[in-house]
Protein backbone atom coordinates (compact mmCIF):
# COMPACT_ATOMS: atom_id res chain seq x y z
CA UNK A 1 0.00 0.00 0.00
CA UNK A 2 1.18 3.57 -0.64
CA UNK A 3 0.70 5.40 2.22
CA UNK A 4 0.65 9.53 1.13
CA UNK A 5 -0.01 11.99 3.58
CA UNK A 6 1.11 15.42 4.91
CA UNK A 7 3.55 17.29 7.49
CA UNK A 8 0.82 18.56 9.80
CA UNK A 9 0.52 21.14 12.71
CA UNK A 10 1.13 20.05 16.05
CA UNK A 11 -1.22 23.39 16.80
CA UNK A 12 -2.19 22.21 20.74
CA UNK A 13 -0.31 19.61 21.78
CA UNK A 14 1.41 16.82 19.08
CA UNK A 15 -1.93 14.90 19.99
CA UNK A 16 -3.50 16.98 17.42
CA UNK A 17 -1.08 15.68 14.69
CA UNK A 18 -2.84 12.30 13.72
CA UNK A 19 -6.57 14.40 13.82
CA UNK A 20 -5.15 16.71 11.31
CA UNK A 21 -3.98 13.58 9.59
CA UNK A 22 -7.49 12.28 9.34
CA UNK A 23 -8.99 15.35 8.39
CA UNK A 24 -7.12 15.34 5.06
CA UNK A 25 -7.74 11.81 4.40
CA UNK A 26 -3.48 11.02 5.16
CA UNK A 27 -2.35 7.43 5.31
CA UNK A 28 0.73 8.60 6.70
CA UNK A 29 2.06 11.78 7.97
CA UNK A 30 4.75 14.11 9.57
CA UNK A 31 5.16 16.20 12.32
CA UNK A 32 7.35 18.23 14.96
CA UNK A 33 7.16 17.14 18.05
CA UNK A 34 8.13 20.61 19.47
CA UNK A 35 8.21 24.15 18.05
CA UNK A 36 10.97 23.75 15.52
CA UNK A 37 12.65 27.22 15.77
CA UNK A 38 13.66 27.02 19.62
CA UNK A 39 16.28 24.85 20.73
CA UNK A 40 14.53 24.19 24.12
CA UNK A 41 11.26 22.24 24.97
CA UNK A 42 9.30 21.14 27.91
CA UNK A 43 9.19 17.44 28.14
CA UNK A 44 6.00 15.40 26.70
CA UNK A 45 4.01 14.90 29.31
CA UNK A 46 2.04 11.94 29.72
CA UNK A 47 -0.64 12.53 28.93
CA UNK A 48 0.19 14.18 25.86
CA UNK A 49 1.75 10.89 25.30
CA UNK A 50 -1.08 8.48 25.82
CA UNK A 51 -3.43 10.94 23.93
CA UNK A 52 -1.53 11.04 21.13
CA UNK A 53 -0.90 7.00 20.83
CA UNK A 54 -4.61 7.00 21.20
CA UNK A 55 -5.33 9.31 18.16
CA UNK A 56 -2.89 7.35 16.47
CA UNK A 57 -4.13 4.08 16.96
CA UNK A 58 -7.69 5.80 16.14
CA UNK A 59 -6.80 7.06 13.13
CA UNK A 60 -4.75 3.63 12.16
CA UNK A 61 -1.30 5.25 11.86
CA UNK A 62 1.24 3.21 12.69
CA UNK A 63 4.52 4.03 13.99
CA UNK A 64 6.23 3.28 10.68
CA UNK A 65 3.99 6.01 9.36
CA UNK A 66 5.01 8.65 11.34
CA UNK A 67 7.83 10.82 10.30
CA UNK A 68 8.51 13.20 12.68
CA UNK A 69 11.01 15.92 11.98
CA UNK A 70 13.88 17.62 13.96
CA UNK A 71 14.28 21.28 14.87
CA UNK A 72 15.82 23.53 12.00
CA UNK A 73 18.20 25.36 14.08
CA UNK A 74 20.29 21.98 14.39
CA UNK A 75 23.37 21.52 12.13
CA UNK A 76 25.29 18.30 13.21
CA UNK A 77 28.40 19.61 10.54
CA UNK A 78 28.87 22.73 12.33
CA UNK A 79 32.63 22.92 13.08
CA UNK A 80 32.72 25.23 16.01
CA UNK A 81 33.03 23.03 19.34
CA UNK A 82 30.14 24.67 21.27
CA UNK A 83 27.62 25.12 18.39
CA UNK A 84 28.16 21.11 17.56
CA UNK A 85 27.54 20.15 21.00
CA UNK A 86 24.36 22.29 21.37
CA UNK A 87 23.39 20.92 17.59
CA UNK A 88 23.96 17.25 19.62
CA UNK A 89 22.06 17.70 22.50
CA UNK A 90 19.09 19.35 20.67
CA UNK A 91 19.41 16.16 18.01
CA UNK A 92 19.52 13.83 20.79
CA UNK A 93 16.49 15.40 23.21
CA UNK A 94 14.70 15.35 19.86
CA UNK A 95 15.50 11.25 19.54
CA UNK A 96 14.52 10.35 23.12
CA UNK A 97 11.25 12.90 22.28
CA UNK A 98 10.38 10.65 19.03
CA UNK A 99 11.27 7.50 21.19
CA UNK A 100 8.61 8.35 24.19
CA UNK A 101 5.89 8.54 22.02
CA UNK A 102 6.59 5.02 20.41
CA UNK A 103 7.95 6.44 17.18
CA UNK A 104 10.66 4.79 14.79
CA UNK A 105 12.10 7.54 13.02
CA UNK A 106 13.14 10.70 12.92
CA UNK A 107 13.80 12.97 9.41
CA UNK A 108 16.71 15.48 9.60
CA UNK A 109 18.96 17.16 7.39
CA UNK A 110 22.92 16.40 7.61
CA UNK A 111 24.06 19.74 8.27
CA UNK A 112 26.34 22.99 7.18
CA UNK A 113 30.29 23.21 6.86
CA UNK A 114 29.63 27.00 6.72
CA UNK A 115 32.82 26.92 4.63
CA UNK A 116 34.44 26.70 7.77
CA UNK A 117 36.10 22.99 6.98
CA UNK A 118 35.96 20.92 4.13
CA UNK A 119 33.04 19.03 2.98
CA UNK A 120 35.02 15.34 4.15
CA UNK A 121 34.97 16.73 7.42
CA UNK A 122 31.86 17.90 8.07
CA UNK A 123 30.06 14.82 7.08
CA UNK A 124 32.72 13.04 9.80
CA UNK A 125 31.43 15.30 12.18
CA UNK A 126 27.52 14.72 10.88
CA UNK A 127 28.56 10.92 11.10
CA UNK A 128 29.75 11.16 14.78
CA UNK A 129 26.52 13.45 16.10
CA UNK A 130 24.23 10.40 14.18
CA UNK A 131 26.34 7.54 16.18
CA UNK A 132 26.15 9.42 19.23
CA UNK A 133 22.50 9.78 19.26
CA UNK A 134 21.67 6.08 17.90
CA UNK A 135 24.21 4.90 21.26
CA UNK A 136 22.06 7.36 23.53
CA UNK A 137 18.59 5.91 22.13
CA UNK A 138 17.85 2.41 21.16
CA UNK A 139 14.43 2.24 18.93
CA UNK A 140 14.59 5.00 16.30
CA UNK A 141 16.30 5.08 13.07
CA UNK A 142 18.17 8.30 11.78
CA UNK A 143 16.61 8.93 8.70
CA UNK A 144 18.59 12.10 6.42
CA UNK A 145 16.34 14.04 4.04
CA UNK A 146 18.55 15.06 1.01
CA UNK A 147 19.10 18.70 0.41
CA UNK A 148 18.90 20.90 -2.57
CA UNK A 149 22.49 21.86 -1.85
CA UNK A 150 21.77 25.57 -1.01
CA UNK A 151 24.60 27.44 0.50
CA UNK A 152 26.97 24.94 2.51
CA UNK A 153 24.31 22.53 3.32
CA UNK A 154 25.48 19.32 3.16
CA UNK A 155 23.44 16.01 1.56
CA UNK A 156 22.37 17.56 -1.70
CA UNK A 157 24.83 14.53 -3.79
CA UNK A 158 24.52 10.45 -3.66
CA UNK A 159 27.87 10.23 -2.73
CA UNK A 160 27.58 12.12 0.43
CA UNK A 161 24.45 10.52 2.07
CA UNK A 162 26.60 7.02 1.45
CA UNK A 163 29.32 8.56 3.15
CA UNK A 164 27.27 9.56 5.99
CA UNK A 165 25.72 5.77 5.93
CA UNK A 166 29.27 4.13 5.68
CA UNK A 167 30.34 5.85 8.74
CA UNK A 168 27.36 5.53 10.85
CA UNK A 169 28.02 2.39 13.30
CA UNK A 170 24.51 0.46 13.35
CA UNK A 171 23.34 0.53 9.76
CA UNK A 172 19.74 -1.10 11.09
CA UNK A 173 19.08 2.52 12.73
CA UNK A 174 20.15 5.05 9.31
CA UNK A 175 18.11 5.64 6.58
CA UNK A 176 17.18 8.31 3.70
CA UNK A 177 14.47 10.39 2.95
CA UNK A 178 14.22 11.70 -0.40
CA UNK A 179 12.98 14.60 -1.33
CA UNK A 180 11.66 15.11 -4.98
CA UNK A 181 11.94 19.31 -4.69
CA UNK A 182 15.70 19.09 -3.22
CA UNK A 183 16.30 16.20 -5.61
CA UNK A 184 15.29 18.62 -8.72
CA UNK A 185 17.12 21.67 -6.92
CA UNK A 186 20.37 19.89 -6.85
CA UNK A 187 20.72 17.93 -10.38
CA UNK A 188 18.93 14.97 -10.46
CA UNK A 189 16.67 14.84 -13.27
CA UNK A 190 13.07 13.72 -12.59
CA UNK A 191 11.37 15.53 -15.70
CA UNK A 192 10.05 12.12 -17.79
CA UNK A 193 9.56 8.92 -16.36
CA UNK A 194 13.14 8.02 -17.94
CA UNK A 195 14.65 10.63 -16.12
CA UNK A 196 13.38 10.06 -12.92
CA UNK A 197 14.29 5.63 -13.31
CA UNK A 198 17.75 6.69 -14.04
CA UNK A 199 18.16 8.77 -10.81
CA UNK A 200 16.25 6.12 -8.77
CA UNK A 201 19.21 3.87 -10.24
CA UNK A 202 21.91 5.96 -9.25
CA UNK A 203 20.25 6.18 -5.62
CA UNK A 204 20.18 2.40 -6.04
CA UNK A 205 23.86 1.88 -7.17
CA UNK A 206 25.34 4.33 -4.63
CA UNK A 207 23.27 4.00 -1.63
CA UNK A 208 20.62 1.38 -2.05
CA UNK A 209 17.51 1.32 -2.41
CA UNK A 210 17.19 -0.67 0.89
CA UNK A 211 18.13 2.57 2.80
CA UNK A 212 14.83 4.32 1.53
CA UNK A 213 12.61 4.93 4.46
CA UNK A 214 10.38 7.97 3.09
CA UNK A 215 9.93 10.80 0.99
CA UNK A 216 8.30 14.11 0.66
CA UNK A 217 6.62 14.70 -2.57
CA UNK A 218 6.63 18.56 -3.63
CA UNK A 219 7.03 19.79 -7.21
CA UNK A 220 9.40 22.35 -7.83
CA UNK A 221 9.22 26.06 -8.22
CA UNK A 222 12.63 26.47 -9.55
CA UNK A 223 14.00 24.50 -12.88
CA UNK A 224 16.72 21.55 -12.50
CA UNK A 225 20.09 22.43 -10.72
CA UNK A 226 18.60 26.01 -9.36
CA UNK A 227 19.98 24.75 -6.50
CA UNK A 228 16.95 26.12 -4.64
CA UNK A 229 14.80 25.09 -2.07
CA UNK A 230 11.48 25.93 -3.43
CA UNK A 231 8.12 23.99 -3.13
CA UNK A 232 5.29 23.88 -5.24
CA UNK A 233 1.99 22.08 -5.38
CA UNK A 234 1.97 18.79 -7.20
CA UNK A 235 1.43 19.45 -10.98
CA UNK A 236 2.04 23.11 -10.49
CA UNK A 237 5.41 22.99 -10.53
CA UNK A 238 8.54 22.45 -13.15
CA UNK A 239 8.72 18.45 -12.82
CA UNK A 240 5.71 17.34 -14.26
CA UNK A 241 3.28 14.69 -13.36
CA UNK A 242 5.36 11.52 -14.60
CA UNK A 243 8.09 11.38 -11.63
CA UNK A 244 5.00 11.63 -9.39
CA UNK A 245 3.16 8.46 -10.98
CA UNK A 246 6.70 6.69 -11.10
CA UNK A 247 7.17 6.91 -7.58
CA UNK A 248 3.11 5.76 -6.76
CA UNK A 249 4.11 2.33 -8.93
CA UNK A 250 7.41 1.90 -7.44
CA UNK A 251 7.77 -0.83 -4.82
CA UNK A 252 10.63 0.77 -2.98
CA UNK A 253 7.52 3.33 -2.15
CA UNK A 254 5.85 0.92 -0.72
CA UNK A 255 5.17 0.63 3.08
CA UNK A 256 6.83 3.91 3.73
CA UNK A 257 5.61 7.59 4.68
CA UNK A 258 4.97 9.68 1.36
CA UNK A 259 4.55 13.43 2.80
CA UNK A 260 4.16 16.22 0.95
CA UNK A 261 4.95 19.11 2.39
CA UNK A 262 3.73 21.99 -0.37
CA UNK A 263 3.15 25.16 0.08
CA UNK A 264 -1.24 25.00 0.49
CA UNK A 265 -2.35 23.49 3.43
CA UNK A 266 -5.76 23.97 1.57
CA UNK A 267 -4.48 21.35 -1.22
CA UNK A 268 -3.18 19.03 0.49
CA UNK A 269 -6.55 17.05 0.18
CA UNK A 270 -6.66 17.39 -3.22
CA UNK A 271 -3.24 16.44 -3.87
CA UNK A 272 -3.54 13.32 -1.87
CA UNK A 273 -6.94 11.97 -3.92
CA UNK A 274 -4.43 12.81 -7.37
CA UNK A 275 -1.33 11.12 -6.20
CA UNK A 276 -3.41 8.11 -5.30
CA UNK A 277 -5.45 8.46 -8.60
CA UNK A 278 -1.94 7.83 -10.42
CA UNK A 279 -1.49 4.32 -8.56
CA UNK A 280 -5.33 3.18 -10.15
C-alpha cells in the first residue's frame, strides 16, 4: 500500500497531529514534536503521550507512518566546538522525544560546513553526532532528508548521504528520505519517467535502495540544478506529473511515509486523492 499523507501542525499539543492527519484523508504523515525554531522544549508529558498513541491508533497510523522531523536550528556539521555540542544535545532530546511517544524515526537534514572545513569533514562530524545519538537511544532510526544543496548545506549529492551511511556504526538505525523538490534543486533529473528511473538507479547503485525509508513529494518552483529550495503544489510545478506516478508504482515506495509538504495546506486534500489516482 502507498501510504501519502502530509507534514501537519502540532497546533495544541502533538496529539492533534494524527486528527489533522485524518482530516485530510493522510495514510501517513509528519510532524514536529516541538516548536521547531527554539532549541529548548518542555518534556511530553504523559498525557500528551497516551493521547496522542490514542489518536494514532484511532486514526490507524502506525509508527512506521510517522515521520517526525527535527528542529531547524540543528546543524550536526557545524565545526565550532560549542555550536556542535548544542546541535547534539538538541538532536539527541529530539531522539529520546520521538522515542517516548513510540515512534521509529526521525527525518533530519545532515548539516552545514559553513565553509568553515571541508566538505570530508563535516560529514565526519555529521557521522559522529548520528552515532552518538543512535548509542544514547535504542528504537529510532536516523533517517537524512537530502538537500537541494543551497549554500553549505550538506546532503544535496549520492555520494555524500553514502558517506554519511558508511560511517554511521549500526546501519539497522540510518536511513534516507528523499525529497523530490531538493532532488530537482540539486541535479537529479526527474522531468520524464526516464529521467526520474535513471536517478532512482543511481540512488540504487550508490546508496541502495534498501536505505529508503520515506519521501516528501513537492514539485518544484525552480527549474533543474537552481539549487533552490522551493516547493510547489503537485502538478504546479517544473517536474511534471510523470516522476509523481513513477514513484506511486514503485515498490521501494511501498510501506513507507509519502509526505508532501507543499506550500497549500488547503491542497493538500486534493493532492492526496491525485497522487493516489496515479497508482489506479
Amino acid at each position: 500500500m502507498k501510504r501519502v499523507g502530509a507534514h501537519v501542525s502540532i497546533a495544541g499539543g502533538v496529539e492533534n497531529a494524527p486528527l489533522q492527519a485524518s482530516l485530510i484523508g493522510a495514510k501517513a504523515f509528519a510532524m514536529f514534536t516541538k516548536n521547531q525554531r527554539q532549541w529548548r522544549a518542555p518534556k511530553l508529558t504523559e498525557a500528551s503521550i497516551e493521547a496522542f498513541r490514542k489518536n494514532c491508533s484511532d486514526g490507524g497510523f502506525r509508527a512506521q507512518d510517522i515521520l517526525p522531523h527535527d528542529s531547524y536550528l540543528i546543524n550536526l556539521g557545524n565545526p565550532d566546538p560549542l555550536k556542535l555540542r548544542n546541535s547534539r544535545e538538541a538532536f539527541i532530546d529530539e531522539m529520546q522525544r520521538v522515542e517516548s511517544l513510540g515512534l521509529v524515526m526521525l527525518n533530519f537534514h545532515p548539516g552545514s560546513h559553513l565553509n568553515e572545513v571541508s566538505e570530508e569533514v563535516s560529514l565526519q562530524l555529521i557521522a559522529e553526532s548520528i552515532n552518538m545519538a543512535l548509542e544514547a537511544t535504542s528504537d529510532v532510526t536516523a533517517v537524512i532528508e537530502n538537500t537541494a544543496g543551497q549554500g553549505t548545506n550538506l546532503g544535496y549529492r549520492f555520494e555524500q548521504l553514502a558517506s554519511l551511511i558508511e560511517q554511521v556504526e549500526d546501519k539497522t538505525r540510518v536511513g534516507v528520505c528523499l525529497d523530490t523538490c531538493h532532488l530537482f534543486a540539486s541535479g537529479y533529473d526527474l522531468s520524464s519517467t526516464e529521467a526520474i528511473e535513471h536517478t532512482f538507479g543511481e540512488f540504487d547503485r550508490i546508496v541502495g535502495l534498501s536505505y529508503l525509508r520515506a519521501m516528501h513529494l513537492n514539485d518544484a518552483l525552480r527549474p533543474l540544478n537552481s539549487h533552490l529550495d522551493r516547493h510547489a503544489s503537485i502538478g504546479k510545478g517544473t517536474i511534471g506529473m510523470e516522476a509523481f506516478s513513477f514513484i506511486m508504482h514503485h515498490s521501494a515506495c511501498e510501506e513507507i511515509p509519502l509526505i508532501l509538504e507543499t506550500p497549500d495546506s488547503d491542497e493538500w486534500s486534493r493532492e492526496i486523492i491525485l497522487l493516489y489516482s496515479l497508482n489506479q
